[in-house]
Protein backbone atom coordinates (compact mmCIF):
# COMPACT_ATOMS: atom_id res chain seq x y z
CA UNK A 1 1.76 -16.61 10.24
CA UNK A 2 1.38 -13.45 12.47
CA UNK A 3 2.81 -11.15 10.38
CA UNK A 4 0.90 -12.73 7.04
CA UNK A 5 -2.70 -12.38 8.87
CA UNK A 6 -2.35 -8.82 10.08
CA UNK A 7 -0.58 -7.50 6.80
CA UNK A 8 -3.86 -9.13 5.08
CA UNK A 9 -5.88 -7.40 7.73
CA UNK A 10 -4.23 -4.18 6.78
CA UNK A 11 -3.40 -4.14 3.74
CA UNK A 12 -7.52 -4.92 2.47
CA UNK A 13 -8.35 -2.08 5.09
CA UNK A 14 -5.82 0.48 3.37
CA UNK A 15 -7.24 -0.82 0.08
CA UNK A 16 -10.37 0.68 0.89
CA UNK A 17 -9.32 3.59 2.22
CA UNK A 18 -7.27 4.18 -0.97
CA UNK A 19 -10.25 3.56 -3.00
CA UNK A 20 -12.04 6.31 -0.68
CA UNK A 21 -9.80 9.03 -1.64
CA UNK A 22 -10.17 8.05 -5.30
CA UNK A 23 -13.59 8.87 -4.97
CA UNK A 24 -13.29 12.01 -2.99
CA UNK A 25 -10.91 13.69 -5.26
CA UNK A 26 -13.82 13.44 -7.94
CA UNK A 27 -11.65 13.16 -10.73
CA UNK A 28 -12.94 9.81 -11.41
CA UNK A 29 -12.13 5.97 -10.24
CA UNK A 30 -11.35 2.55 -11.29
CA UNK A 31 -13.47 0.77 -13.16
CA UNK A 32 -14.86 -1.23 -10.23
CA UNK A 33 -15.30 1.58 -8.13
CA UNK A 34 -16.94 3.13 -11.41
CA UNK A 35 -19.54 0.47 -11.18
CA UNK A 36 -20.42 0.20 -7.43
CA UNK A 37 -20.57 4.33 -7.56
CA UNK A 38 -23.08 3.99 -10.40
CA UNK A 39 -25.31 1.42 -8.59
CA UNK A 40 -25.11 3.70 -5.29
CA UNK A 41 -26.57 6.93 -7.18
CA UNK A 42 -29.56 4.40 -8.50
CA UNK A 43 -30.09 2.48 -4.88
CA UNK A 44 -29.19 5.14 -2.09
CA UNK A 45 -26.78 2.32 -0.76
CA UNK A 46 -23.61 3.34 0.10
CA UNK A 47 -20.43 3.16 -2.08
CA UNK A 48 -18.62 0.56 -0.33
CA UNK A 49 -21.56 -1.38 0.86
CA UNK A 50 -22.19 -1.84 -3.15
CA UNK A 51 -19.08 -3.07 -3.20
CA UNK A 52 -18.94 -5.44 -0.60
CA UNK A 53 -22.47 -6.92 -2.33
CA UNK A 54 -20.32 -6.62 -5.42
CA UNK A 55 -18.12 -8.90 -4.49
CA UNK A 56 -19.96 -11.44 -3.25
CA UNK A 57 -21.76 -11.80 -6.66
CA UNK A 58 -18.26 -11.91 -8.32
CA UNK A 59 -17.19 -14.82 -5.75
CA UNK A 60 -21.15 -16.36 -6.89
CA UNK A 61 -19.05 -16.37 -10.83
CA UNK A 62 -16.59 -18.48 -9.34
CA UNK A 63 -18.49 -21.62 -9.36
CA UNK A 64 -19.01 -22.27 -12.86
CA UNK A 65 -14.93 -21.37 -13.06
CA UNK A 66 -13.99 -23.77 -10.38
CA UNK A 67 -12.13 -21.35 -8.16
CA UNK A 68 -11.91 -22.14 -4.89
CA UNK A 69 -11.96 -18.72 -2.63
CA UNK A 70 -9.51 -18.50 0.31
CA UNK A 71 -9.31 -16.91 3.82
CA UNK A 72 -7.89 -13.52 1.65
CA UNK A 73 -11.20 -13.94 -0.49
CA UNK A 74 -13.46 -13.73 2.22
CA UNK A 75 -11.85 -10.88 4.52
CA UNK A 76 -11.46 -9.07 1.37
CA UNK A 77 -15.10 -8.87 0.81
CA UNK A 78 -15.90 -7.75 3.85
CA UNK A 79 -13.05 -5.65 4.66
CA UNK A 80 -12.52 -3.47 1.37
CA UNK A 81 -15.79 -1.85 1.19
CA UNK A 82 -16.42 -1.41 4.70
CA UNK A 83 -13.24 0.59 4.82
CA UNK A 84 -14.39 2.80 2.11
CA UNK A 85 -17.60 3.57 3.20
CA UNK A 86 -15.98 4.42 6.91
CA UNK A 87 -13.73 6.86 4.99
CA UNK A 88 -16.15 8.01 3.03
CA UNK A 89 -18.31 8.85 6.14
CA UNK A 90 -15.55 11.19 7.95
CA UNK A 91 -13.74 12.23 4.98
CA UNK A 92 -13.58 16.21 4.86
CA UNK A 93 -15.11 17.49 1.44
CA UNK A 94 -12.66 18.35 -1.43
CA UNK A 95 -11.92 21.36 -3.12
CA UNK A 96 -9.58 22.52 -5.77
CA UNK A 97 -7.80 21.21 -8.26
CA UNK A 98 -4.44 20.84 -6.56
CA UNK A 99 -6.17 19.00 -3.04
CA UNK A 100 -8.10 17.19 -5.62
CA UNK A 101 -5.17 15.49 -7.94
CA UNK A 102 -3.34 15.46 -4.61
CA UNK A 103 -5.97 13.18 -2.83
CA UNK A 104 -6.23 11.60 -6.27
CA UNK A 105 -2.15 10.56 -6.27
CA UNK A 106 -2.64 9.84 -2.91
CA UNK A 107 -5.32 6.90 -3.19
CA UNK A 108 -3.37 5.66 -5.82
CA UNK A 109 -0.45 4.93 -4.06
CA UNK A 110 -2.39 3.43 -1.18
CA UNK A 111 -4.16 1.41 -3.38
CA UNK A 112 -0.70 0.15 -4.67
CA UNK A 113 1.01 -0.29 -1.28
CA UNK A 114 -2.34 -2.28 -0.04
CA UNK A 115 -2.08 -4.96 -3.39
CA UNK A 116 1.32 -5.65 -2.23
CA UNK A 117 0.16 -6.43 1.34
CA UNK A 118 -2.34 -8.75 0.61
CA UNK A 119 -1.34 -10.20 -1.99
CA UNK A 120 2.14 -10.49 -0.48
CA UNK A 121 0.47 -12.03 2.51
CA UNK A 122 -0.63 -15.41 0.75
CA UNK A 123 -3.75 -15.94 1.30
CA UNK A 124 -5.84 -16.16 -1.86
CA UNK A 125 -6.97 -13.78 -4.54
CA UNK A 126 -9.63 -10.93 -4.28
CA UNK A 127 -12.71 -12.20 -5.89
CA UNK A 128 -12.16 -9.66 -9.17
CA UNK A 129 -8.53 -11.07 -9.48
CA UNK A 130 -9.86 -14.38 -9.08
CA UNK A 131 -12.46 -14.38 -11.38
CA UNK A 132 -9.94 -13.43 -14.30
CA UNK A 133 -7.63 -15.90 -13.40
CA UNK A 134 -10.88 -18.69 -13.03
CA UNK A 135 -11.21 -17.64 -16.66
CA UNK A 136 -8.11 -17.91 -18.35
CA UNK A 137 -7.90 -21.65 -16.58
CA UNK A 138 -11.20 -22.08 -17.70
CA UNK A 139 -11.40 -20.42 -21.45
CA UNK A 140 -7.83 -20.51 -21.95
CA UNK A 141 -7.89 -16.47 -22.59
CA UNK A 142 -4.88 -14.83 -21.69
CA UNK A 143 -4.94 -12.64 -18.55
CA UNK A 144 -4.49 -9.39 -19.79
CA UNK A 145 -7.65 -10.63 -22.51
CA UNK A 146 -9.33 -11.68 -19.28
CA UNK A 147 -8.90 -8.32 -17.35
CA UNK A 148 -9.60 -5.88 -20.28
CA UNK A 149 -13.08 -8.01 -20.88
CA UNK A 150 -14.05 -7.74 -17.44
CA UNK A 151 -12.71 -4.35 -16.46
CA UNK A 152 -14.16 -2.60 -19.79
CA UNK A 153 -17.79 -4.63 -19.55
CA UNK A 154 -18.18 -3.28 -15.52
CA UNK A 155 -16.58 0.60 -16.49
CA UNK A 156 -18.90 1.20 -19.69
CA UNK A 157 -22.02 -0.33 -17.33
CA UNK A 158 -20.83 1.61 -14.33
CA UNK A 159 -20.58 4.89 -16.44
CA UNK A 160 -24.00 4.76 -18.09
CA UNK A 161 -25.48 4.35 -14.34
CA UNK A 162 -23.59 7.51 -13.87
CA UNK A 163 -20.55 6.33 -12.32
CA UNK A 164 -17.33 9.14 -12.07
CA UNK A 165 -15.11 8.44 -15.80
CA UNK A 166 -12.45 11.06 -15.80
CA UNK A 167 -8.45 11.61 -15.31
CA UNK A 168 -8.36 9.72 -12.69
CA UNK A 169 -9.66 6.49 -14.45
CA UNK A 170 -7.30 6.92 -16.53
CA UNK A 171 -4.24 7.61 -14.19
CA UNK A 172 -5.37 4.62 -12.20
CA UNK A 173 -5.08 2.65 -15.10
CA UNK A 174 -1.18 3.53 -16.12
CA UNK A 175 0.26 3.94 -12.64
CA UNK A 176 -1.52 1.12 -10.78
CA UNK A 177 0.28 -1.84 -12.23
CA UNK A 178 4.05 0.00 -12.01
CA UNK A 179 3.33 0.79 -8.36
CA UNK A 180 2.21 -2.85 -7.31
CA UNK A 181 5.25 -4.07 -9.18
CA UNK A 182 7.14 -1.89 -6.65
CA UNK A 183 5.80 -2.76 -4.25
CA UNK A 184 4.64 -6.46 -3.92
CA UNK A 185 7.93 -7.61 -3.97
CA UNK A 186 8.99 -5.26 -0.90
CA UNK A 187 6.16 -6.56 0.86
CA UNK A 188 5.95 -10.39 0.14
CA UNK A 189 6.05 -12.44 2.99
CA UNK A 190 7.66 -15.98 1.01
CA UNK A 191 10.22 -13.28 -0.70
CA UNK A 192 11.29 -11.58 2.86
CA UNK A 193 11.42 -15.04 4.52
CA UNK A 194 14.32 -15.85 1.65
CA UNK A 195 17.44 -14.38 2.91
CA UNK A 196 17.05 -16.22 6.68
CA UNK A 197 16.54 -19.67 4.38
CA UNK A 198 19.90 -18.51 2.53
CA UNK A 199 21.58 -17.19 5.08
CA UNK A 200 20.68 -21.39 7.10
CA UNK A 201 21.47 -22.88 3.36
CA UNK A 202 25.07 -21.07 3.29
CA UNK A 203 25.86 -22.09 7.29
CA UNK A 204 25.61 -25.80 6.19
CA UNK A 205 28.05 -27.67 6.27
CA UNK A 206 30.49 -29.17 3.72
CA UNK A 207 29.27 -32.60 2.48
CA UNK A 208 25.80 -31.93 3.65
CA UNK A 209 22.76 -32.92 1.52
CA UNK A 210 21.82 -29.90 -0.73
CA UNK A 211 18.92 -28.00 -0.30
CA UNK A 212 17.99 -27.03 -4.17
């Protein structure tokens, strides 16, 4: 239980850093970060305090769906924008085109690491993720249906408030997934407890009860 709650801690505090250096690289972001970018230019609020409020609203969707948030859901709204707009505060400007892609790559693969953290850790789905699974239970939509709906709707909006579109939407797009599938199983916490449950199921002895 240790391990799970600070690799949830961490892993939704590296999230927002890695979503910090997506938008410092200024090559443009993921759709969410598209969005809450967008409503910062119109409000004068801060990047990741629009996405904290973001969030909550999202979790506010939930109701109708029937999701039920969990201790992940919560600390993840107020843990993944905070973190960005920390980073954002003390980040050194960018400049060039090779800092700028690096920086870019660099979120990215933050971003990745952090999704297999806490989602690794157990302890319920982010309130974006959550929402797309509430409707596929609900609608009977298929995930990936789900997830283009949503992600498409809140990019287009986020880009006509003036929101960063650009390379980096798009390499965020085709590298996230790969990297998370790398990653998650490295870092889940039911996967890494497996071998010491094999190792106890292969000590037992003849004529035991089995433990399939």
């Amino acid at each position: 239980m240790t391990r799970r709650v600070i690799q949830l801690f961490v892993g939704l505090v590296l999230y927002g850093v890695g979503c910090a250096m997506t938008v410092e690289a200024g090559l443009g972001v993921d759709p969410w970060t598209v969005l809450a970018e967008g409503l910062s230019i119109h409000t004068g609020i801060g990047i990741g305090w629009i996405a904290n409020i973001l969030g909550f609203f999202v979790l506010l969707l939930w109701i109708p769906l029937r999701q039920k948030p969990g201790v992940g859901t919560i600390a993840n709204i107020l843990l993944v924008g905070t973190s960005m707009q920390v980073v954002l505060w003390v980040f050194p400007p960018i400049s060039g085109v090779v800092a700028q892609f690096a920086v870019l790559l660099g979120g990215i693969v933050t971003v990745a690491i952090a999704s297999g953290l806490y989602i690794g850790a157990h302890f319920g789905p982010g309130p974006r993720d959550g929402l797309m699974t509430g409707m596929h239970k609900r609608l009977g939509w298929p995930i990936w249906t789900c997830r283009a709906l949503v992600e498409l709707t809140v990019l287009g909006i986020g880009w006509l408030l003036g929101g960063t579109v650009g390379i980096g939407t798009v390499l965020f797009a085709f590298l996230i997934g790969p990297l998370v599938h790398i990653a998650l199983p490295l870092l889940d916490t039911r996967r890494t407890a497996l071998p010491a449950e094999s190792a106890g199921d292969q000590a037992t002895p003849v004529g035991s009860p089995s433990h399939s």
